[in-house]
Structures are given as C-alpha cells and as structure tokens.
Protein backbone atom coordinates (compact mmCIF):
# COMPACT_ATOMS: atom_id res chain seq x y z
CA UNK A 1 -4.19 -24.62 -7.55
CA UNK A 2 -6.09 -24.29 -10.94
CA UNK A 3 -4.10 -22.38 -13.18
CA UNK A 4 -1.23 -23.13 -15.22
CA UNK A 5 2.13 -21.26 -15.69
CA UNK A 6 5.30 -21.11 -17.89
CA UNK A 7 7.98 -23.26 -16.38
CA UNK A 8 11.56 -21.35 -17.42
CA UNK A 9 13.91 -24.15 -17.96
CA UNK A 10 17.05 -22.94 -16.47
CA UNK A 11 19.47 -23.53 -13.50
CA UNK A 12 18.76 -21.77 -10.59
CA UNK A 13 19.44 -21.28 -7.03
CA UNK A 14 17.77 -21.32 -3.51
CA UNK A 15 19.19 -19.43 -0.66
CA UNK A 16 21.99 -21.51 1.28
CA UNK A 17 20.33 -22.84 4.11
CA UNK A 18 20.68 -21.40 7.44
CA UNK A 19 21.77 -18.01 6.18
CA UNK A 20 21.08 -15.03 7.21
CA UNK A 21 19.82 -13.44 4.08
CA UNK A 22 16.19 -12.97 2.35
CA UNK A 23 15.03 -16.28 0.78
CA UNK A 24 14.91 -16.20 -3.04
CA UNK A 25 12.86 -17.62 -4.64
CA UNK A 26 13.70 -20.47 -7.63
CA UNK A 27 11.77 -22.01 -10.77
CA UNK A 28 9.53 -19.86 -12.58
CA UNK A 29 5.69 -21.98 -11.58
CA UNK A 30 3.50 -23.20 -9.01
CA UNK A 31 1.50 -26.01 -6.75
CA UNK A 32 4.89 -27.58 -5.88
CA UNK A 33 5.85 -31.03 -4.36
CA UNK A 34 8.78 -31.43 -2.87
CA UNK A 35 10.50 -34.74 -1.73
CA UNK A 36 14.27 -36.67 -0.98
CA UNK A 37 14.62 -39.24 -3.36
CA UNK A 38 18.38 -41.24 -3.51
CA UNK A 39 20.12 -38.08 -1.48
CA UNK A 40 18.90 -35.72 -3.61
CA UNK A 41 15.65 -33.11 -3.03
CA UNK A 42 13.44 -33.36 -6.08
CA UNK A 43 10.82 -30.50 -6.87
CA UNK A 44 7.40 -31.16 -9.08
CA UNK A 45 5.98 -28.05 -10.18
CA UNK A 46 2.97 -27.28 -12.07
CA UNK A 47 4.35 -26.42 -15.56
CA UNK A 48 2.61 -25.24 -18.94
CA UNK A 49 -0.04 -27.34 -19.08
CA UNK A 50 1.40 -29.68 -21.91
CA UNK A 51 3.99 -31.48 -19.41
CA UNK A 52 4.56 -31.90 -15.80
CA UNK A 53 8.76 -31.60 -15.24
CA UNK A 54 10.96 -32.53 -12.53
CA UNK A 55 13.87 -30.45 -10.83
CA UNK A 56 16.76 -31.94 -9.44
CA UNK A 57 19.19 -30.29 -6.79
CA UNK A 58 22.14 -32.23 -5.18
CA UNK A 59 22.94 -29.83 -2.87
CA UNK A 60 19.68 -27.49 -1.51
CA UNK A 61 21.33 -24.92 -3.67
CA UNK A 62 21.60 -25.63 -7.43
CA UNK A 63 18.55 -26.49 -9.19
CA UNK A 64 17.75 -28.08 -12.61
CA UNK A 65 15.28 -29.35 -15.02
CA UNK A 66 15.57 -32.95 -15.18
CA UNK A 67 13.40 -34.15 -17.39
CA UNK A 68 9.76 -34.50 -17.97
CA UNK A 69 7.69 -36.84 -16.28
CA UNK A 70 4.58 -36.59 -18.00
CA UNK A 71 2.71 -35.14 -21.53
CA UNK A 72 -0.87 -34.84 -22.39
CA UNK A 73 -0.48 -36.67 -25.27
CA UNK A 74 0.40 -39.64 -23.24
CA UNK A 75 -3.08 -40.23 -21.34
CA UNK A 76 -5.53 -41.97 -23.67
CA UNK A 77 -8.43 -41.50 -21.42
CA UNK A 78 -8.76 -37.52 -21.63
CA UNK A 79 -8.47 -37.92 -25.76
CA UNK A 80 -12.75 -38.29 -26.29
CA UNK A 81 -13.64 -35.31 -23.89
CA UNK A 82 -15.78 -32.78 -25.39
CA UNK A 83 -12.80 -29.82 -23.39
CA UNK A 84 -11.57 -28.68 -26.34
CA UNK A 85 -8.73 -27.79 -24.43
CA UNK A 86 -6.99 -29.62 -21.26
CA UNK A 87 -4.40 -28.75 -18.60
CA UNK A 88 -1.99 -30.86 -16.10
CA UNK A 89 -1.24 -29.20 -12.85
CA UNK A 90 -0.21 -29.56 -8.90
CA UNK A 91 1.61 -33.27 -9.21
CA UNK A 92 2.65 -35.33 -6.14
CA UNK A 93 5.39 -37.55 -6.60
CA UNK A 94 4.92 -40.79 -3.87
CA UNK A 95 7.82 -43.12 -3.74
CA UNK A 96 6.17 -47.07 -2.65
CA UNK A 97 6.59 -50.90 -3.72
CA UNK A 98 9.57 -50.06 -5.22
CA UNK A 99 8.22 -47.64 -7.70
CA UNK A 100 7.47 -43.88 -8.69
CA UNK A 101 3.78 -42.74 -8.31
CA UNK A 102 3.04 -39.27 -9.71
CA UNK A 103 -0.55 -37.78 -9.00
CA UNK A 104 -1.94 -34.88 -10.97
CA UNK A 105 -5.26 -32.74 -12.22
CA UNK A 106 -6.60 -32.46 -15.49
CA UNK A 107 -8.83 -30.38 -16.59
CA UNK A 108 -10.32 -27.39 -16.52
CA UNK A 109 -13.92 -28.62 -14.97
CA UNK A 110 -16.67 -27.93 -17.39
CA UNK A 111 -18.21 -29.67 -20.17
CA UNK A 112 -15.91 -32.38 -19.05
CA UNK A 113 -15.55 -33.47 -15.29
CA UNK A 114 -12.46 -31.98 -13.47
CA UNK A 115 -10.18 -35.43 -12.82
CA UNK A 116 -7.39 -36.92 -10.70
CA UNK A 117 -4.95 -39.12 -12.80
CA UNK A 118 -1.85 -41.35 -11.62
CA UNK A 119 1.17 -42.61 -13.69
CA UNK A 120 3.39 -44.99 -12.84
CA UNK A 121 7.52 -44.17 -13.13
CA UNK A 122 10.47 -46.22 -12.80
CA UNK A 123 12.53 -43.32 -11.12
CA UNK A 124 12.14 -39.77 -9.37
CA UNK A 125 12.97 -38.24 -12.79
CA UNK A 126 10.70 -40.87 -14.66
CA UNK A 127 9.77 -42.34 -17.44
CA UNK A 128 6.24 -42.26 -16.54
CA UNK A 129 3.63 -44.28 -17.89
CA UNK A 130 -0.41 -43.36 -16.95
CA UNK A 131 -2.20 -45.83 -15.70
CA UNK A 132 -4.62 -46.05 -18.25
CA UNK A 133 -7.62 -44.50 -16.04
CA UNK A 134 -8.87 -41.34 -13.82
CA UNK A 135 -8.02 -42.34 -10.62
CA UNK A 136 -10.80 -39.74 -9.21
CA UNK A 137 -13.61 -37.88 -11.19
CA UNK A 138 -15.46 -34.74 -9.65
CA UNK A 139 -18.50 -33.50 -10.04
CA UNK A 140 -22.27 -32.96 -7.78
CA UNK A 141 -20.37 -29.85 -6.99
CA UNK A 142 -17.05 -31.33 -5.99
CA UNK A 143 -13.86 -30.48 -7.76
CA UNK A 144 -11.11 -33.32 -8.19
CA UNK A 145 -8.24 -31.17 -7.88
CA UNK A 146 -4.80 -31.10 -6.00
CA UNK A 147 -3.88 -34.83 -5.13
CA UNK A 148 -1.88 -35.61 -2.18
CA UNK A 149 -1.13 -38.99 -1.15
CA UNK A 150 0.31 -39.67 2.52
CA UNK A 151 1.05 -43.25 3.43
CA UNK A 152 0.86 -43.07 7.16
CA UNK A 153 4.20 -44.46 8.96
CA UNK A 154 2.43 -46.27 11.79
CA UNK A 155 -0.09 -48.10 10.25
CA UNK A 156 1.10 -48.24 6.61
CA UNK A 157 -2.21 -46.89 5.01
CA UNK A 158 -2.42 -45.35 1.71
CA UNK A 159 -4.29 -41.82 2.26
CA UNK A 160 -5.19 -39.53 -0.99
CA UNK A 161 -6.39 -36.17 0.15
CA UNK A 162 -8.02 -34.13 -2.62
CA UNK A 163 -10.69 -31.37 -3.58
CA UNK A 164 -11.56 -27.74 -3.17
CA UNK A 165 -10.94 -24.62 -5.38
CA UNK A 166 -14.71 -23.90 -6.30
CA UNK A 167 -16.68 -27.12 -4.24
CA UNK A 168 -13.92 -25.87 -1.43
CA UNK A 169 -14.30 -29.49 0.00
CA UNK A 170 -11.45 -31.81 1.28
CA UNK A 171 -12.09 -35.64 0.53
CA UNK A 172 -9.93 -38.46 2.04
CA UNK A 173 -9.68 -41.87 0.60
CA UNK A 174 -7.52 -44.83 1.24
CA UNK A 175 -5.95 -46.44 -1.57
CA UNK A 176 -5.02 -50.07 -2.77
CA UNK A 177 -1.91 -51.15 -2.59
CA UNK A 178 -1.23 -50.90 -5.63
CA UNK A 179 -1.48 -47.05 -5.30
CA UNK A 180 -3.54 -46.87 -8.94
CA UNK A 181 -6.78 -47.48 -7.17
CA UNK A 182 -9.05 -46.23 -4.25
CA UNK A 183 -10.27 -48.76 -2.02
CA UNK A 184 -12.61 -46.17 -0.38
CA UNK A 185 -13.60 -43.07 1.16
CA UNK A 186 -13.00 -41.71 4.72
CA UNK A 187 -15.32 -39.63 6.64
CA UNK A 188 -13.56 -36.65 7.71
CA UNK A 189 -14.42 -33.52 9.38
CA UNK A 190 -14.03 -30.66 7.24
CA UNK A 191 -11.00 -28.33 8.12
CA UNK A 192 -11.50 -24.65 9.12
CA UNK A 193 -10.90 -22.53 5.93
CA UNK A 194 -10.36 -24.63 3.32
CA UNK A 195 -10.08 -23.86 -0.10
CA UNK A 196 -7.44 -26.23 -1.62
CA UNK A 197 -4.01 -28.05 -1.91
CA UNK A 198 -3.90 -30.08 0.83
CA UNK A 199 -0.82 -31.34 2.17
CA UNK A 200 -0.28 -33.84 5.30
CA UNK A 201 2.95 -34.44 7.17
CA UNK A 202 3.84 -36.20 10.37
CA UNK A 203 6.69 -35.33 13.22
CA UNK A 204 7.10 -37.52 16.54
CA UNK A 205 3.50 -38.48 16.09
CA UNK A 206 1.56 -35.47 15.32
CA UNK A 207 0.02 -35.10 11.66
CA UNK A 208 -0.27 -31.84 10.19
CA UNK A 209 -3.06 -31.08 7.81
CA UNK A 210 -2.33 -27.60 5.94
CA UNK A 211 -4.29 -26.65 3.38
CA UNK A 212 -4.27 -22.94 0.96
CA UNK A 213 -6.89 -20.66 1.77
CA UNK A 214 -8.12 -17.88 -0.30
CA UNK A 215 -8.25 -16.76 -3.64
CA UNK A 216 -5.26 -18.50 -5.57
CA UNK A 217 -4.51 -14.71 -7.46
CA UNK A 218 -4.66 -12.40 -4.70
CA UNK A 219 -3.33 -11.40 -1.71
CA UNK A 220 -5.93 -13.27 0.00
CA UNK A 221 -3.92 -15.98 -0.49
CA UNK A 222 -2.59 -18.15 2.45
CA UNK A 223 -1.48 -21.09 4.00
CA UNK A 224 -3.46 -22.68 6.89
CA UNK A 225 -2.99 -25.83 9.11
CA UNK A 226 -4.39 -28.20 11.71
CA UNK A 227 -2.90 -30.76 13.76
CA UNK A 228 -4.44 -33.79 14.88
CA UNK A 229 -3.37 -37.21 16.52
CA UNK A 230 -4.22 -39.30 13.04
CA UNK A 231 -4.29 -38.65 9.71
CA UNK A 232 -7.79 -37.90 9.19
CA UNK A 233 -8.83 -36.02 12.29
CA UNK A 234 -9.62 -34.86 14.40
CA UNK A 235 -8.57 -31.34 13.66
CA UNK A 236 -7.32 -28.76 15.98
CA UNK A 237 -6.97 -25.89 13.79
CA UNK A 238 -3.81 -23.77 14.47
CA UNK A 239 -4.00 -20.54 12.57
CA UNK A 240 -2.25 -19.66 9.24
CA UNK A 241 1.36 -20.31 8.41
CA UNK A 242 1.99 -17.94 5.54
CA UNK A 243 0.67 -14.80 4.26
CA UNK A 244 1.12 -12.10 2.02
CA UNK A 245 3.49 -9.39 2.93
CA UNK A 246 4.80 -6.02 1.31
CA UNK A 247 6.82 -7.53 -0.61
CA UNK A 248 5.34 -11.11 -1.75
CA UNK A 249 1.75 -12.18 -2.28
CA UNK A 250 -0.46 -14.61 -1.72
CA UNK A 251 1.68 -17.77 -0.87
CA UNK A 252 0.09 -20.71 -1.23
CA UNK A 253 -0.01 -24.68 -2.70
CA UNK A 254 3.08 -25.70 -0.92
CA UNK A 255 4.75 -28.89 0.70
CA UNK A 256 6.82 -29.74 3.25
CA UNK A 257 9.83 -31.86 3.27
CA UNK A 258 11.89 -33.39 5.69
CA UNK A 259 16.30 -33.77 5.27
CA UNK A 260 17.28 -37.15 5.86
CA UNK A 261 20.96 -36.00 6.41
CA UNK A 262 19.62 -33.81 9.38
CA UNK A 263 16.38 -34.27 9.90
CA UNK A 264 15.31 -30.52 9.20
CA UNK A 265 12.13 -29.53 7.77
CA UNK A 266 11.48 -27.09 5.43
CA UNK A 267 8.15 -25.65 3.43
CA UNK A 268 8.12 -25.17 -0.75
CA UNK A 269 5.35 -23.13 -2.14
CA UNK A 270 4.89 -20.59 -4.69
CA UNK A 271 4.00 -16.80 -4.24
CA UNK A 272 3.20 -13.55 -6.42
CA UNK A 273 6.68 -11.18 -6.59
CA UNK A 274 6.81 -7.57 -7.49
CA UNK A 275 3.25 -6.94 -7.01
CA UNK A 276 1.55 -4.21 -5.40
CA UNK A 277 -1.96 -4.02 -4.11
CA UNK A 278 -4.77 -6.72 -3.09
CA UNK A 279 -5.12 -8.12 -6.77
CA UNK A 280 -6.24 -9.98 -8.91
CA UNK A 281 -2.73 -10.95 -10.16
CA UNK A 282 -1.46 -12.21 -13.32
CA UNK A 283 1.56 -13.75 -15.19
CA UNK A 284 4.42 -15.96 -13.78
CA UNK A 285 4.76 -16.81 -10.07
CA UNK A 286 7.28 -18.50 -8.35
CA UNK A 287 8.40 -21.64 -6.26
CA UNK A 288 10.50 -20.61 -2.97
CA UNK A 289 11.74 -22.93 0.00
CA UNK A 290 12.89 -22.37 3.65
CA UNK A 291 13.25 -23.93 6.89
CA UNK A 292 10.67 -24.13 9.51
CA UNK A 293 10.66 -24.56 12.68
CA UNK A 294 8.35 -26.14 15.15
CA UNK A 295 7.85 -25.13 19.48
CA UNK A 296 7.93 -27.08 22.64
CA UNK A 297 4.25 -27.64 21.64
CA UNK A 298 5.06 -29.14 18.59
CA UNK A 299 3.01 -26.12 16.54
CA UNK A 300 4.63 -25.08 13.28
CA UNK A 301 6.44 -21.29 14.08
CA UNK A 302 4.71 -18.74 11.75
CA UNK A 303 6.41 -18.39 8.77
CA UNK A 304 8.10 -15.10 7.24
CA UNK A 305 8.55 -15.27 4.08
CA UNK A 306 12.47 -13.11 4.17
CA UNK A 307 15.17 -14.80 6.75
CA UNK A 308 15.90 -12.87 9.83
C-alpha cells in the first residue's frame, strides 16, 4: 500500500493470545510483515518514509522498536531521479543462505518509475546494506509496488510476487539464488479482485494467495484470497477474509505468520480506527494481529476483526 505513515516509537502491546477479549491493535503504521526469527516474532512496518524500522516482541505481547533497518540516504541508485521527493514503504523481511533479505518500494511513480529495491542484513534487526540496484522497475502501466518473496518448501524456488495499486496487476518472478536478482518471470493467471499487497503462505500443501482489494483509504478496503495446489496457480478464489466493520475500516496489506512453538497461525495487517462513514480516510492507521483458523477443507475461517 502506497502511502506512508508516522511510526510512534514506543512499547506497546497486542492482545494475549487466545483471550477472550477484543484484539487491540499495536504500532502506529501500515503494509506490515510479520515473521519468527531466533524465537522471537519480528514486525516490518511501513514507517515515515525516511526509514523502514523493525519491532521486536519476545513474548506475542510486548512490542518494541528495534532499530532501523533501512534510510533513504543509504540507496545510491534513487539519488539522480528527477522525484524531487521519495518514499520507502511495505518491506518484506526473507530469512535465506544464512542472511537477512529486506524487500521494499520506492517511490511515488511519476516522473520517475515506481521501483522494487532489496538490501542485504546480517540479522532480523539489521544492519542493512542495499544492494546497489532496483531489483524491479515499473512502468507500460505496471506499478512495482508491494514485494513479497515466498521460497516454496517443496521445491526450494525463490518466488517474488509484486504489483498493483493503480496497474492493479500481480507479477510473479523467480529469483536467483542469490535473492538480489530475478532470474525470470512466471506466467500467472491473474487473481479475482486484485488490487495489491500480495502475500503467499503454505499449510499441509495448499498455498494461499491473498491479496488487498479496494481502495487503500476507505472502507472499501479488504482482504481477499485464493488457494491453489502451487505457488503460482491455479487459483480457486475463496472469498474475502477481512472487511470493514462498525468499528474498524478498511483492513488491508497484511501477512500471515506461523508459531514455531505451536504451530498456530495468525494474520498482521493494518486498519482505519475511530472512523465513521465510507471515507476517504486520513491520518495514522494501525498494525493489529490475531489468530486464524482454518476448516476441515483447509479454507481460511472469515476473519472478525474483535475476539469472540
């Protein structure tokens, strides 16, 4: 998702899990990745444009800044671009070959290209060092925004997925091993009502493509999905996941993440709070997580957005 927001720098606190209370929502931003890294559940939100920042929680419950991954000032390549004016947003933090690899947007698109970059860190909380080139560069109507990178546990293929906002177009490619370069680009089907941030997860051998939906500041807003026996397709679309309610609005550019101490799942998104009416929206949104649950079919259980 396109637009940048204040990150408030700050501990904070997600519901406990499994209780029976409405799920609050932590960190003050958007467009978040979630992962476990070293027993610990690491969050990388979009930010305020200047940096990309990671939170750090021990325990599912306490939240804090760690430290900060990634400036503009560090990526030589966007420094002769006519933008007067650039933006970082919606990182994805991969962990392979014994490294760190964080994904991210820069832009906005217009005079200059919209753009994918990677950098390269030594640990879930960094340092980070860019890797000296766009990884991906839109354009002919396509928008190089919201990078997700997959690396498929059966065959051990490097997928990006990326694109949408204003092109609305998902693009897979596979990547090099070395993670800093694309090999080439897969043929997919496109999935029903797409927009952008595309996420991919697999359980017992089903892949799940969701994807937002909508219009990122209104109550339009929502999170879609497909499943599929690979990770590019085919698609069997499933319906939406999460959408606005009376209280929260338009829910969107999430991730899912997986406990390795129990194997639960869980989804991490942002959404509009204290808002009334269809929208547009403005100011601060924020980053919420709770557990999911899947049926005998192996669908993902609609998702409400307060705890029984």
């Amino acid at each position: 998702m396109r637009k940048t927001v204040l990150a408030a720098f700050a501990v904070v606190a997600f519901a406990a899990p499994g209780a029976a209370q409405e799920v609050k929502s932590v960190i003050v931003g958007a467009d978040p990745d979630a992962d476990y890294f070293n027993g610990q559940l690491w969050v990388y939100p979009t930010g305020r444009g200047e940096t990309l920042d990671a939170w750090v929680s021990p325990d599912r419950t306490t939240f804090t800044r760690a430290s900060q991954m990634l400036a503009l000032r560090d990526i030589a390549w966007i420094k002769d671009d006519r933008e007067p004016r650039h933006y970082l947003w919606a990182p994805d933090m991969v962990a392979a070959n014994g490294k760190y690899y964080l994904y991210y947007s820069v832009g906005p698109q217009n005079p200059s290209p919209s753009r994918l970059g990677v950098a390269v860190c030594a640990a879930p909380q960094g340092p980070c060092s860019d890797s000296g080139k766009p990884l991906l560069t839109g354009g002919n109507g396509f928008e190089a925004i919201d990078p997700m990178v997959f690396v498929d546990p059966k065959s051990g293929i490097r997928y990006l997925y990326a694109g949408g906002s204003a092109g609305a177009t998902l693009r897979v490619f596979e990547l090099k091993p070395d993670m800093v370069t694309i090999d080439h680009e897969v043929e997919i089907a496109q999935p029903p009502l797409f927009t952008e941030g595309a996420f991919m997860h697999e359980r017992n051998g089903i892949y799940y493509l969701s994807y937002s939906h909508g219009s990122w500041n209104t109550a339009a807003y929502e999170v879609q999905y497909a499943m599929a026996p690979s990770p590019i397709g085919p698609w069997k679309y499933r319906g939406a996941l999460l959408q606005s309610d009376k209280r929260y609005k338009g829910p969107g550019h999430h991730s899912f993440v997986r406990d390795p101490k129990d194997g639960s799942w869980s989804i991490v998104y942002h959404r509009w709070e204290g808002k009334k009416g269809t929208g547009p929206y403005s100011d601060d949104r924020k980053i919420a997580i709770q557990p999911i649950s899947y049926d005998s079919y192996g669908q993902i259980v609609p998702i409400k957005m307060t705890a029984p």
